[in-house]
PDB file of N, CA and C in Angstrom:
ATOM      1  N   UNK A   1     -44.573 -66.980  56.578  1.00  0.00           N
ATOM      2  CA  UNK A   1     -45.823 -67.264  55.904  1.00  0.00           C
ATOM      3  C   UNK A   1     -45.800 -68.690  55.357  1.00  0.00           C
ATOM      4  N   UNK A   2     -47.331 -69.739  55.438  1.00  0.00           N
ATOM      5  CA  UNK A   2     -47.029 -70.610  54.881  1.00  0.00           C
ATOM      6  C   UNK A   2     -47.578 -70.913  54.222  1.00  0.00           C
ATOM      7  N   UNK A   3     -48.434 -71.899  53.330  1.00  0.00           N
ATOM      8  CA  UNK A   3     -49.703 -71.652  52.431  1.00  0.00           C
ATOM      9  C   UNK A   3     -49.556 -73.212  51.363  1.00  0.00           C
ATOM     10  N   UNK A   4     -50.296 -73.323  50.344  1.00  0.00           N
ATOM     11  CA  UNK A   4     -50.705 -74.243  49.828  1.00  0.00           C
ATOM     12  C   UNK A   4     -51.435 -74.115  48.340  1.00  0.00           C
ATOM     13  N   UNK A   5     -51.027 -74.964  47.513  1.00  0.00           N
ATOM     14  CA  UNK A   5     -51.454 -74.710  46.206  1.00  0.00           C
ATOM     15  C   UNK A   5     -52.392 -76.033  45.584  1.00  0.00           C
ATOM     16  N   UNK A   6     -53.475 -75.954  45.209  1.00  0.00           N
ATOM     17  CA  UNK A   6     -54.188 -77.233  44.902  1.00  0.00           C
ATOM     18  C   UNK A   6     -54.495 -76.823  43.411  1.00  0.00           C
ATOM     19  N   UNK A   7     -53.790 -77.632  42.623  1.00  0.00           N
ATOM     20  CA  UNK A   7     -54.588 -77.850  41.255  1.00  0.00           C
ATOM     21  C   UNK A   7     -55.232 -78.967  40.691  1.00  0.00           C
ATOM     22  N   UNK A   8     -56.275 -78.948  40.066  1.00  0.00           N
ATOM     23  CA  UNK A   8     -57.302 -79.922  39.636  1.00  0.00           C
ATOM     24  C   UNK A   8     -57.801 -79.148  38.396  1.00  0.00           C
ATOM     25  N   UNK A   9     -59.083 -80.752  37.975  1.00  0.00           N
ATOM     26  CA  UNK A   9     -59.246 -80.539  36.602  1.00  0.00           C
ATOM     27  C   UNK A   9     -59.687 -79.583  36.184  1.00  0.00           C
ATOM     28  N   UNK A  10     -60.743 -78.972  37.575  1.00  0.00           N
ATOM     29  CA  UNK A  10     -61.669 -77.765  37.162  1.00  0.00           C
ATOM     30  C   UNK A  10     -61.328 -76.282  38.077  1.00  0.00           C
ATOM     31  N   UNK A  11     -59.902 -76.218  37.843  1.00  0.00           N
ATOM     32  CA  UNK A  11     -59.883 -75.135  38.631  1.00  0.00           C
ATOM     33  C   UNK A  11     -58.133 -75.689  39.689  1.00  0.00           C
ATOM     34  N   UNK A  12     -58.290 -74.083  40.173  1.00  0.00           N
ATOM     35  CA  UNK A  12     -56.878 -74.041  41.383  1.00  0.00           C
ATOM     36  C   UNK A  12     -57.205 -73.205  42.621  1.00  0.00           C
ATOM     37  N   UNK A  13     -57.068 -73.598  43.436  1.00  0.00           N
ATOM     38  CA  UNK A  13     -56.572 -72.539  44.849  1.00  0.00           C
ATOM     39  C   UNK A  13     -55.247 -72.736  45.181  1.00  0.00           C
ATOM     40  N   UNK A  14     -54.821 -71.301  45.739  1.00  0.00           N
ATOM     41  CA  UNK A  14     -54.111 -71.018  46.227  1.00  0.00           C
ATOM     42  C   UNK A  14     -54.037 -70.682  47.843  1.00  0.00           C
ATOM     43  N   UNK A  15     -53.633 -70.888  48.641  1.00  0.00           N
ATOM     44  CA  UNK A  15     -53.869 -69.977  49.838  1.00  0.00           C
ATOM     45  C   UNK A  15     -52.749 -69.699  50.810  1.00  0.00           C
ATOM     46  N   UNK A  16     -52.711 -68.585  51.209  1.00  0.00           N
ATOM     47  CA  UNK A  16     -51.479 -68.154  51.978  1.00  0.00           C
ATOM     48  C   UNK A  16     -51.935 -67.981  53.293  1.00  0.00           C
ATOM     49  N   UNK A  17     -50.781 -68.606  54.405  1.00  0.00           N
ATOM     50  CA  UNK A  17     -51.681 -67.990  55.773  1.00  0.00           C
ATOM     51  C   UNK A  17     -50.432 -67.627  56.570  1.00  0.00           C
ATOM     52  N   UNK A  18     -50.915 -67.287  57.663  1.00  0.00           N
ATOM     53  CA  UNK A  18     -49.941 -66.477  58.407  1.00  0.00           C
ATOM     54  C   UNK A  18     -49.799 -67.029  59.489  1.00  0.00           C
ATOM     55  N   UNK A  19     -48.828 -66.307  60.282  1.00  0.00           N
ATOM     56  CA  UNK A  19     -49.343 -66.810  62.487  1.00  0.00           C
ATOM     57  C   UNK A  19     -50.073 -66.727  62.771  1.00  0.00           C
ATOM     58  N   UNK A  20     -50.513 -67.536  63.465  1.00  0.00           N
ATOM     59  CA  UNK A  20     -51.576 -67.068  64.503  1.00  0.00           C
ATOM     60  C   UNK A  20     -51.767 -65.904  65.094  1.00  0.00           C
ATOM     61  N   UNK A  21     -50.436 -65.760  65.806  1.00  0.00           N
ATOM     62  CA  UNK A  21     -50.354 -64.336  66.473  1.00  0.00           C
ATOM     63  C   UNK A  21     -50.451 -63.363  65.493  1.00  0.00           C
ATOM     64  N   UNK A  22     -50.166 -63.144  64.315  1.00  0.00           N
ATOM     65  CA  UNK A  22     -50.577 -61.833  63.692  1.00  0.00           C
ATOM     66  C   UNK A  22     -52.377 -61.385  63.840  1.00  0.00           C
ATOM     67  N   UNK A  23     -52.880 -62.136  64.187  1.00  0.00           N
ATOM     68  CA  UNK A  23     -54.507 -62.501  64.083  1.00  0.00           C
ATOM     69  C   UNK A  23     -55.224 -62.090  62.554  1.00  0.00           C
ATOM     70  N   UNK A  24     -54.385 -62.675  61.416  1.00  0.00           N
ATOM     71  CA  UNK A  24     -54.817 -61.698  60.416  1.00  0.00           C
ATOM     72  C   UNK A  24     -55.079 -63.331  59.362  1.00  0.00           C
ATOM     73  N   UNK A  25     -56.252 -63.163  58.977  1.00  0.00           N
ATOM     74  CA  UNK A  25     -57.112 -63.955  58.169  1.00  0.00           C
ATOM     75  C   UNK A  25     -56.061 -64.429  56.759  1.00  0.00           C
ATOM     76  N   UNK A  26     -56.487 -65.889  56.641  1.00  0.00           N
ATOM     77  CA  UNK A  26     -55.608 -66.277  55.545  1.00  0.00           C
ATOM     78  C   UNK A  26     -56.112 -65.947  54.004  1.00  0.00           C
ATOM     79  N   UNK A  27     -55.043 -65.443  53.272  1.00  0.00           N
ATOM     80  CA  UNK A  27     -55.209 -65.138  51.436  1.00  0.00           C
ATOM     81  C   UNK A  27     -55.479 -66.144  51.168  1.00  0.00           C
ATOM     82  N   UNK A  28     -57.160 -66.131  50.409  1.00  0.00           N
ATOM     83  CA  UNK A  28     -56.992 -67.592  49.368  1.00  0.00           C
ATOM     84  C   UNK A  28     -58.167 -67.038  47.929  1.00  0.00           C
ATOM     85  N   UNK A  29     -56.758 -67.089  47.035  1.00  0.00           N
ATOM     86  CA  UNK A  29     -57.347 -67.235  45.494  1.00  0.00           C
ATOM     87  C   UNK A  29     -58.181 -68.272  45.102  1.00  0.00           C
ATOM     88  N   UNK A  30     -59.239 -68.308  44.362  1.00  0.00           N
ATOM     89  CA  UNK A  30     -59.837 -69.270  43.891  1.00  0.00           C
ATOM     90  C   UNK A  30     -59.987 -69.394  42.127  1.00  0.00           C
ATOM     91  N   UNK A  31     -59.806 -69.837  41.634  1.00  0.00           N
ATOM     92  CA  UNK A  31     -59.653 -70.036  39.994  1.00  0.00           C
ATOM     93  C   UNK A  31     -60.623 -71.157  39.280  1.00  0.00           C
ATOM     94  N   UNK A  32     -61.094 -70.493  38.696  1.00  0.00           N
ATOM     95  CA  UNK A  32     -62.445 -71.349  38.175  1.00  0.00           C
ATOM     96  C   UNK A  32     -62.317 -71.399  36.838  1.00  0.00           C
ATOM     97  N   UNK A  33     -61.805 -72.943  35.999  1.00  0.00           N
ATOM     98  CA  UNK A  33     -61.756 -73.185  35.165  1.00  0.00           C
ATOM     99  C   UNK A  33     -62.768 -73.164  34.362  1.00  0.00           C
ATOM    100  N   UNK A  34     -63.690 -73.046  34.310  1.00  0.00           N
ATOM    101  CA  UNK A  34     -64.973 -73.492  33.452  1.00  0.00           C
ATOM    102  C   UNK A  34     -65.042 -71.943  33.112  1.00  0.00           C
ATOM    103  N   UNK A  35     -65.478 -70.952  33.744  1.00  0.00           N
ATOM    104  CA  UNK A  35     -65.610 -69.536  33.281  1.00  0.00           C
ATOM    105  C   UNK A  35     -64.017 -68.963  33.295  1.00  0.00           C
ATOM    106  N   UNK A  36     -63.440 -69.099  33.885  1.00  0.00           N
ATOM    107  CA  UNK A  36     -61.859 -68.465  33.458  1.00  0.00           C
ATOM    108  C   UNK A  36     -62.114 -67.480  34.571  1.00  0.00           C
ATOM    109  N   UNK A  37     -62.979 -67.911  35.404  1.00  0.00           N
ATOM    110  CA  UNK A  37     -62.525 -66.349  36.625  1.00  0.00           C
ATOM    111  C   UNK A  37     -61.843 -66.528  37.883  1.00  0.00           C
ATOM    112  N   UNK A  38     -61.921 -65.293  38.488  1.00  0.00           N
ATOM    113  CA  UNK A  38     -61.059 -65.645  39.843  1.00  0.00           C
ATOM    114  C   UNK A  38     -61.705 -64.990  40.766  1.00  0.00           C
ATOM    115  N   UNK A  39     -61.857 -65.500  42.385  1.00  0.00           N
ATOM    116  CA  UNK A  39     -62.475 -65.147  43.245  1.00  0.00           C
ATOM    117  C   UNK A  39     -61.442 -65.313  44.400  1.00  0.00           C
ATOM    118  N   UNK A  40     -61.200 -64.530  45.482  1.00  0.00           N
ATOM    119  CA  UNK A  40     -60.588 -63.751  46.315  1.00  0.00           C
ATOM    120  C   UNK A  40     -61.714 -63.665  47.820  1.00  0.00           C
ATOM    121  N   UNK A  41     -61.895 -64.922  48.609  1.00  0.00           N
ATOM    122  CA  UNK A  41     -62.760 -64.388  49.239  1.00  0.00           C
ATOM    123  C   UNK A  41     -62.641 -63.789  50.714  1.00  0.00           C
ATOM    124  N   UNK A  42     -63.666 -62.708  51.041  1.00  0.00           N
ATOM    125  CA  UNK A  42     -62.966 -62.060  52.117  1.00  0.00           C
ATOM    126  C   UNK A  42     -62.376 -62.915  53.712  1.00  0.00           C
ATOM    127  N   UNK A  43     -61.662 -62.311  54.150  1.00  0.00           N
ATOM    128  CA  UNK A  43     -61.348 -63.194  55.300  1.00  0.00           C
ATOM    129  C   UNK A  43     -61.180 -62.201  56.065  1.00  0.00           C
ATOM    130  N   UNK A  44     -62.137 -61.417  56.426  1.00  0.00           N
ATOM    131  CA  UNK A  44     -61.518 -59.787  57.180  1.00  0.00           C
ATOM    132  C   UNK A  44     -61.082 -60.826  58.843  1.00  0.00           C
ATOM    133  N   UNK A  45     -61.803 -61.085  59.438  1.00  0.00           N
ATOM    134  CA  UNK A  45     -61.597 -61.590  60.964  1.00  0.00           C
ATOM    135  C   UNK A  45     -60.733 -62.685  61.016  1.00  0.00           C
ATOM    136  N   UNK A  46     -59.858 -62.565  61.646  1.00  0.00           N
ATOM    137  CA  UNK A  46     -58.555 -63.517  61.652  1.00  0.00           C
ATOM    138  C   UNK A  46     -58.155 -63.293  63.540  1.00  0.00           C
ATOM    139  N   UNK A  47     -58.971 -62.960  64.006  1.00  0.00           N
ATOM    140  CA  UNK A  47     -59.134 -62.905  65.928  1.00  0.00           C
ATOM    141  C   UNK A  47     -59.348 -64.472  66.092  1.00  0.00           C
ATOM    142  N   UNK A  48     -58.545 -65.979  66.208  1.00  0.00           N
ATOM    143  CA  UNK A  48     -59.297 -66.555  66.516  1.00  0.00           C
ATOM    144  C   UNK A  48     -59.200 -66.922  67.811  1.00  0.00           C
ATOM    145  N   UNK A  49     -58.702 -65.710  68.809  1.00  0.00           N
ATOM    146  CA  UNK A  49     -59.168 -66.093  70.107  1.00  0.00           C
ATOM    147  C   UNK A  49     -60.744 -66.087  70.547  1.00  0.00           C
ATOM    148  N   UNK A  50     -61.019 -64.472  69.910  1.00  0.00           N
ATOM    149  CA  UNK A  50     -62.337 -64.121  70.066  1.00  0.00           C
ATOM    150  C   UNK A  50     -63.488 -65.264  69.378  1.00  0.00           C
ATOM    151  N   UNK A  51     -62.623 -65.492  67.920  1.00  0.00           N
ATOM    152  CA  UNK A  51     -63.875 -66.441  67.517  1.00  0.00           C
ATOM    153  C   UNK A  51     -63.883 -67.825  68.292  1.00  0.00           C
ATOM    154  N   UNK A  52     -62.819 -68.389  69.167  1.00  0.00           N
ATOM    155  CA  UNK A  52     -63.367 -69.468  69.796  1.00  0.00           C
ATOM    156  C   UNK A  52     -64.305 -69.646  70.934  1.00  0.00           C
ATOM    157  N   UNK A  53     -64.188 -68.139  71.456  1.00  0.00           N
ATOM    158  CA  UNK A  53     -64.324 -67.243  72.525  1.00  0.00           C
ATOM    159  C   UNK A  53     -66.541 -67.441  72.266  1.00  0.00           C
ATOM    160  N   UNK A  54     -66.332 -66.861  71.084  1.00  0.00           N
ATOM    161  CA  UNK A  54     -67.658 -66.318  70.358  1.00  0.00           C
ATOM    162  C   UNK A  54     -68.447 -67.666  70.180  1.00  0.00           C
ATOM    163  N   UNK A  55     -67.682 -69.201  69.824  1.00  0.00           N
ATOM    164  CA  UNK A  55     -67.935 -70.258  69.463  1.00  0.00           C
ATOM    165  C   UNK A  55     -68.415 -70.740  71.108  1.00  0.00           C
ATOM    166  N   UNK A  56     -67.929 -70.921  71.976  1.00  0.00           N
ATOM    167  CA  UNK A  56     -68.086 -71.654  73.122  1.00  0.00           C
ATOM    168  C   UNK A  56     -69.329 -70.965  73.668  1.00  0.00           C
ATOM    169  N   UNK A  57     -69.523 -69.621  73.438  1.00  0.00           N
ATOM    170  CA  UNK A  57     -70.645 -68.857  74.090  1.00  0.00           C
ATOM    171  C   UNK A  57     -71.840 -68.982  73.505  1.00  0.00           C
ATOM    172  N   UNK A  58     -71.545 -69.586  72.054  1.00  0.00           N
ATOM    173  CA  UNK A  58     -73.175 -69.849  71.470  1.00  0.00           C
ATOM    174  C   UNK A  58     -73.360 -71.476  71.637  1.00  0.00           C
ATOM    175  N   UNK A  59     -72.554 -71.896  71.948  1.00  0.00           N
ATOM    176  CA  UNK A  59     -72.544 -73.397  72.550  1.00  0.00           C
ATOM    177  C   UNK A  59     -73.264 -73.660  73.408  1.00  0.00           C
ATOM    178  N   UNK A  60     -72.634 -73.067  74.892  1.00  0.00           N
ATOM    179  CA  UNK A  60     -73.556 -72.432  75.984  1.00  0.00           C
ATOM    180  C   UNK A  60     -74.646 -71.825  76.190  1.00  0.00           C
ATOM    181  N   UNK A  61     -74.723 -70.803  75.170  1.00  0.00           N
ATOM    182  CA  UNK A  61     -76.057 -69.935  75.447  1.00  0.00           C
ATOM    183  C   UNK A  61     -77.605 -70.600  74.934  1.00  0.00           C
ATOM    184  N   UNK A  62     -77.193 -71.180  73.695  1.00  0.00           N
ATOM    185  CA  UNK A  62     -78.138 -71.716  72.296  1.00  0.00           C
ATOM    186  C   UNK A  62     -77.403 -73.110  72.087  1.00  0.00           C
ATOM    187  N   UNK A  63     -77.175 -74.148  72.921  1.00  0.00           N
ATOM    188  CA  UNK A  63     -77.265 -75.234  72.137  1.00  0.00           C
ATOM    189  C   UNK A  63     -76.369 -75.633  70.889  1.00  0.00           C
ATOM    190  N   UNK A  64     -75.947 -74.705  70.324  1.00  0.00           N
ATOM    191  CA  UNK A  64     -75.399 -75.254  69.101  1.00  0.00           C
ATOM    192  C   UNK A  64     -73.859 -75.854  69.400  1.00  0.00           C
ATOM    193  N   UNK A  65     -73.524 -76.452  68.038  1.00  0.00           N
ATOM    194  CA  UNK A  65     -72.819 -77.960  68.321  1.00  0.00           C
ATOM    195  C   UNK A  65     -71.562 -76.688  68.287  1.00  0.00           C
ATOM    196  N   UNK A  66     -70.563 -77.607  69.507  1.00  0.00           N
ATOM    197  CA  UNK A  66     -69.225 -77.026  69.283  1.00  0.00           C
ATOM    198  C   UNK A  66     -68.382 -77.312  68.327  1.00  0.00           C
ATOM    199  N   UNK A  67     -67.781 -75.870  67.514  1.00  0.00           N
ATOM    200  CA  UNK A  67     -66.637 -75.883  66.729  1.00  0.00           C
ATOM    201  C   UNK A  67     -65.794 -75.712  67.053  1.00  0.00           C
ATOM    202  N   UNK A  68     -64.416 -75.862  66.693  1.00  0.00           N
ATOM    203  CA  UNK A  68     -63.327 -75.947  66.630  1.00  0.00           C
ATOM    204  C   UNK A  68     -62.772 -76.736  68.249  1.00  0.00           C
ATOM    205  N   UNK A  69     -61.785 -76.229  69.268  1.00  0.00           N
ATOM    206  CA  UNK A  69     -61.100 -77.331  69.984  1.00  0.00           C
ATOM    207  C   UNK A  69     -62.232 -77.375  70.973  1.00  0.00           C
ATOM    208  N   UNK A  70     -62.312 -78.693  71.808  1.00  0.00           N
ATOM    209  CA  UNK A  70     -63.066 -79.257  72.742  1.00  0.00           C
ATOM    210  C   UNK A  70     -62.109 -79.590  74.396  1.00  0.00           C
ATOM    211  N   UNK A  71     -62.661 -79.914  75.225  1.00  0.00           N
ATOM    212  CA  UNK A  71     -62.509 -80.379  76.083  1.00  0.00           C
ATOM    213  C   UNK A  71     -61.536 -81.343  76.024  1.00  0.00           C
ATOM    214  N   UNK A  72     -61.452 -82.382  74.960  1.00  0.00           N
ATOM    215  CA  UNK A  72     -60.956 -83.382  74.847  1.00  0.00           C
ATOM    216  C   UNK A  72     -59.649 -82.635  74.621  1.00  0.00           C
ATOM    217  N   UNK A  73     -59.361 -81.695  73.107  1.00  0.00           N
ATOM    218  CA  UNK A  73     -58.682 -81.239  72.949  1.00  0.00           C
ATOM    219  C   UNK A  73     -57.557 -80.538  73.639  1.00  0.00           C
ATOM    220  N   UNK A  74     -58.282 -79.864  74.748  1.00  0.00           N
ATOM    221  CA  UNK A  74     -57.437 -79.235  75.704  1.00  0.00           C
ATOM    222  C   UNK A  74     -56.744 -79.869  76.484  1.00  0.00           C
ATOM    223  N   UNK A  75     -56.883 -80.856  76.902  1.00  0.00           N
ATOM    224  CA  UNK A  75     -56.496 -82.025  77.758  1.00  0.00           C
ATOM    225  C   UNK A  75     -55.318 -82.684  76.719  1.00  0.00           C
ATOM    226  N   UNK A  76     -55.286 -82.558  75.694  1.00  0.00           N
ATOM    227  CA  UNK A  76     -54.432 -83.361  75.220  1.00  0.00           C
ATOM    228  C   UNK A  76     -53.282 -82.219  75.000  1.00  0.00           C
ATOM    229  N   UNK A  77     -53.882 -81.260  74.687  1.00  0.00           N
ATOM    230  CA  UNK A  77     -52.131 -80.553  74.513  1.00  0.00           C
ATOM    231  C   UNK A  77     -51.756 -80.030  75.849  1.00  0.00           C
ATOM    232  N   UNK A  78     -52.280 -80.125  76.792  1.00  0.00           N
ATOM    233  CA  UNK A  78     -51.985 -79.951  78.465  1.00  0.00           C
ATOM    234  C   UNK A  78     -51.090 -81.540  78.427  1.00  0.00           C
ATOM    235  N   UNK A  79     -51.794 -82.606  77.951  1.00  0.00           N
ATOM    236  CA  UNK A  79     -50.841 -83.853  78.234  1.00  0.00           C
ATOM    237  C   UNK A  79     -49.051 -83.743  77.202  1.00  0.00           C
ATOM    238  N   UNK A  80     -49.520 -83.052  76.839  1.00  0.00           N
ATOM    239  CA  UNK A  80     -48.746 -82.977  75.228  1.00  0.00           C
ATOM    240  C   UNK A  80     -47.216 -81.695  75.962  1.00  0.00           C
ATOM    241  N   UNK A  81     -47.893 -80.899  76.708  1.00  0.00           N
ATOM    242  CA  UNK A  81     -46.786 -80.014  77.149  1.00  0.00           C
ATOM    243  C   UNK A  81     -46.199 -80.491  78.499  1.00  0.00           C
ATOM    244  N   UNK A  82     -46.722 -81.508  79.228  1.00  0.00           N
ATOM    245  CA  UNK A  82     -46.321 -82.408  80.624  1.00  0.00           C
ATOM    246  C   UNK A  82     -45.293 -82.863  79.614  1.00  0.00           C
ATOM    247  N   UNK A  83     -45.465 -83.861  78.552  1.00  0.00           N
ATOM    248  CA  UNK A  83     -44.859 -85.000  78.496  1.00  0.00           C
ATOM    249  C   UNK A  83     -42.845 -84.401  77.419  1.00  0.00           C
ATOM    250  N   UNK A  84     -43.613 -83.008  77.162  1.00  0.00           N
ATOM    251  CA  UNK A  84     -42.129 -82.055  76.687  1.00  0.00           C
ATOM    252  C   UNK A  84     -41.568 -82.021  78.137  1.00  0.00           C
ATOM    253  N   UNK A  85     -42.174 -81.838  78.746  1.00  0.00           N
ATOM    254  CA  UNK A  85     -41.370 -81.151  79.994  1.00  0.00           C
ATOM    255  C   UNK A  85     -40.467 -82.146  80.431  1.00  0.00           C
ATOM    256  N   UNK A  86     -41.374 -83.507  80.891  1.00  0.00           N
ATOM    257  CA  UNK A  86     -40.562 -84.450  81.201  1.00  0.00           C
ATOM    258  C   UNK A  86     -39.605 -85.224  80.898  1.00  0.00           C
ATOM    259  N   UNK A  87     -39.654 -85.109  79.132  1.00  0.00           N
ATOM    260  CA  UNK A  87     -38.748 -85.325  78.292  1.00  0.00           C
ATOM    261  C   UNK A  87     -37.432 -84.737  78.032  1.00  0.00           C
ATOM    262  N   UNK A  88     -37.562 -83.395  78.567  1.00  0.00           N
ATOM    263  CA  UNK A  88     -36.774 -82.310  78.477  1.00  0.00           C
ATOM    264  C   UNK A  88     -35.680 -82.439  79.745  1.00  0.00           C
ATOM    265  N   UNK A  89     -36.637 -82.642  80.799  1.00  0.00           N
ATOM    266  CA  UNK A  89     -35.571 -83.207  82.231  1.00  0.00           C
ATOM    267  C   UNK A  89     -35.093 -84.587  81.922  1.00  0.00           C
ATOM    268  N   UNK A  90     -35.879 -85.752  81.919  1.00  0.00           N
ATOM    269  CA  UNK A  90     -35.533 -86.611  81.382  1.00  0.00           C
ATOM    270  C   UNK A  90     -33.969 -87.136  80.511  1.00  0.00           C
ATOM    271  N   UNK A  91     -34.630 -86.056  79.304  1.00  0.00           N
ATOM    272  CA  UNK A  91     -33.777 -86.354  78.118  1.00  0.00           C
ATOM    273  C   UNK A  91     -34.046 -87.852  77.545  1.00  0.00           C
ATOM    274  N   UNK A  92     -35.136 -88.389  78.276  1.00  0.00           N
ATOM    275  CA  UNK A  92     -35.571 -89.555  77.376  1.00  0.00           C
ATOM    276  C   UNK A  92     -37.039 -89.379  76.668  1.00  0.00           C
ATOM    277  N   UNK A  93     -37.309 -90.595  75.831  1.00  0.00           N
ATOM    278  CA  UNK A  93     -38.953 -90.254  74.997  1.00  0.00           C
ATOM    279  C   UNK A  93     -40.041 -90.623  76.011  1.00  0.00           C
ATOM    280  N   UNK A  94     -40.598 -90.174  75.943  1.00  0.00           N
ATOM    281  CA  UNK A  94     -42.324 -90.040  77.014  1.00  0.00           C
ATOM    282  C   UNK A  94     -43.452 -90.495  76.107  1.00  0.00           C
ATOM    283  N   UNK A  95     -44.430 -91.292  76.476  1.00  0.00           N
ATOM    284  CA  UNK A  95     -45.015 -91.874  75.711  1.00  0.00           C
ATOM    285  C   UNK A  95     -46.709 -90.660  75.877  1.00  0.00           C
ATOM    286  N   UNK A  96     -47.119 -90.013  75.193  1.00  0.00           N
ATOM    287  CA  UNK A  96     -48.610 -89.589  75.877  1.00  0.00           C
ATOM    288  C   UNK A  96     -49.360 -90.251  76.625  1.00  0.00           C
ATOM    289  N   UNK A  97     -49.541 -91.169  76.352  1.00  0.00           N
ATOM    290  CA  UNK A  97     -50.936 -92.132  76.807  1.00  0.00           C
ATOM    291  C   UNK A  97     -50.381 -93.017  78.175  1.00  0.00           C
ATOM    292  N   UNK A  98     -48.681 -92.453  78.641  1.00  0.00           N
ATOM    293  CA  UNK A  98     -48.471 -92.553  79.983  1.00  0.00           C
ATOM    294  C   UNK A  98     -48.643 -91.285  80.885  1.00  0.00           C
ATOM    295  N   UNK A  99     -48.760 -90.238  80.386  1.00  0.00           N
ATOM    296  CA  UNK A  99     -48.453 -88.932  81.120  1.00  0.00           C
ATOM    297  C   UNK A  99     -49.728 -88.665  81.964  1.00  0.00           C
ATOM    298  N   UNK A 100     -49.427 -88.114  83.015  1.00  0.00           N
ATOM    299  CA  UNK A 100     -50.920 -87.474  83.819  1.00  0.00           C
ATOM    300  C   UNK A 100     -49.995 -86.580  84.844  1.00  0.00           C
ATOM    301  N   UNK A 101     -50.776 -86.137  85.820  1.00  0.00           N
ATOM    302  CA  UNK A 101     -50.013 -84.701  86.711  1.00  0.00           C
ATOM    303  C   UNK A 101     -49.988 -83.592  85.903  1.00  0.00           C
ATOM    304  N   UNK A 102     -48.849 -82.605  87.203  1.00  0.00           N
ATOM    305  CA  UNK A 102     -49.079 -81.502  86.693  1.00  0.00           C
ATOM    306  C   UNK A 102     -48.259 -80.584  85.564  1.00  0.00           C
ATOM    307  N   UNK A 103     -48.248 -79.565  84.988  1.00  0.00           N
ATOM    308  CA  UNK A 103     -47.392 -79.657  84.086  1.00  0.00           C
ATOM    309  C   UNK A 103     -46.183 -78.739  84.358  1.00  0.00           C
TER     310      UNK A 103
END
């Protein structure tokens, strides 16, 4: 588990998150200095295959702007796992912005 603690003037969060692979939504406390309360908000869906899944299809279907990874994105950790590989046979450093082929 890994997570993160932010304190400030008006308040703290906390938040705990998990693997990915567990698919299970991250804990985050919220603490509100001004009233002294605390809020806990839900995070039931923690699928984020489905939700990228769910994201690209309303992209497609309706126009709306894409969230989370892109095209661009994918391409780079496809360049990103070539340039382990080659490094790995290698045993020397690989620069990204030389890598192309297959992986």
């Amino acid at each position: 588990d890994l997570g993160f603690q932010l304190y400030g003037e008006n308040g703290s969060v906390i938040v705990k998150t998990f693997n990915p692979w567990y698919f299970r939504a991250s804990e985050v406390d919220i603490f509100h200095e001004k009233d002294a309360t605390s809020r806990k908000p839900l995070g039931a869906d923690g699928h984020f295959f489905r939700r990228q899944l769910e994201g690209l299809a309303d992209t497609v279907l309706t126009g709306a702007p894409m969230r989370g990874a892109n095209v661009e994105d994918g391409i780079a950790s496809i360049r990103t796992m070539v340039a382990i590989a080659r490094s790995v046979v290698s045993g020397e450093r690989v620069e990204l912005a030389s890598v192309s082929g297959a992986v």
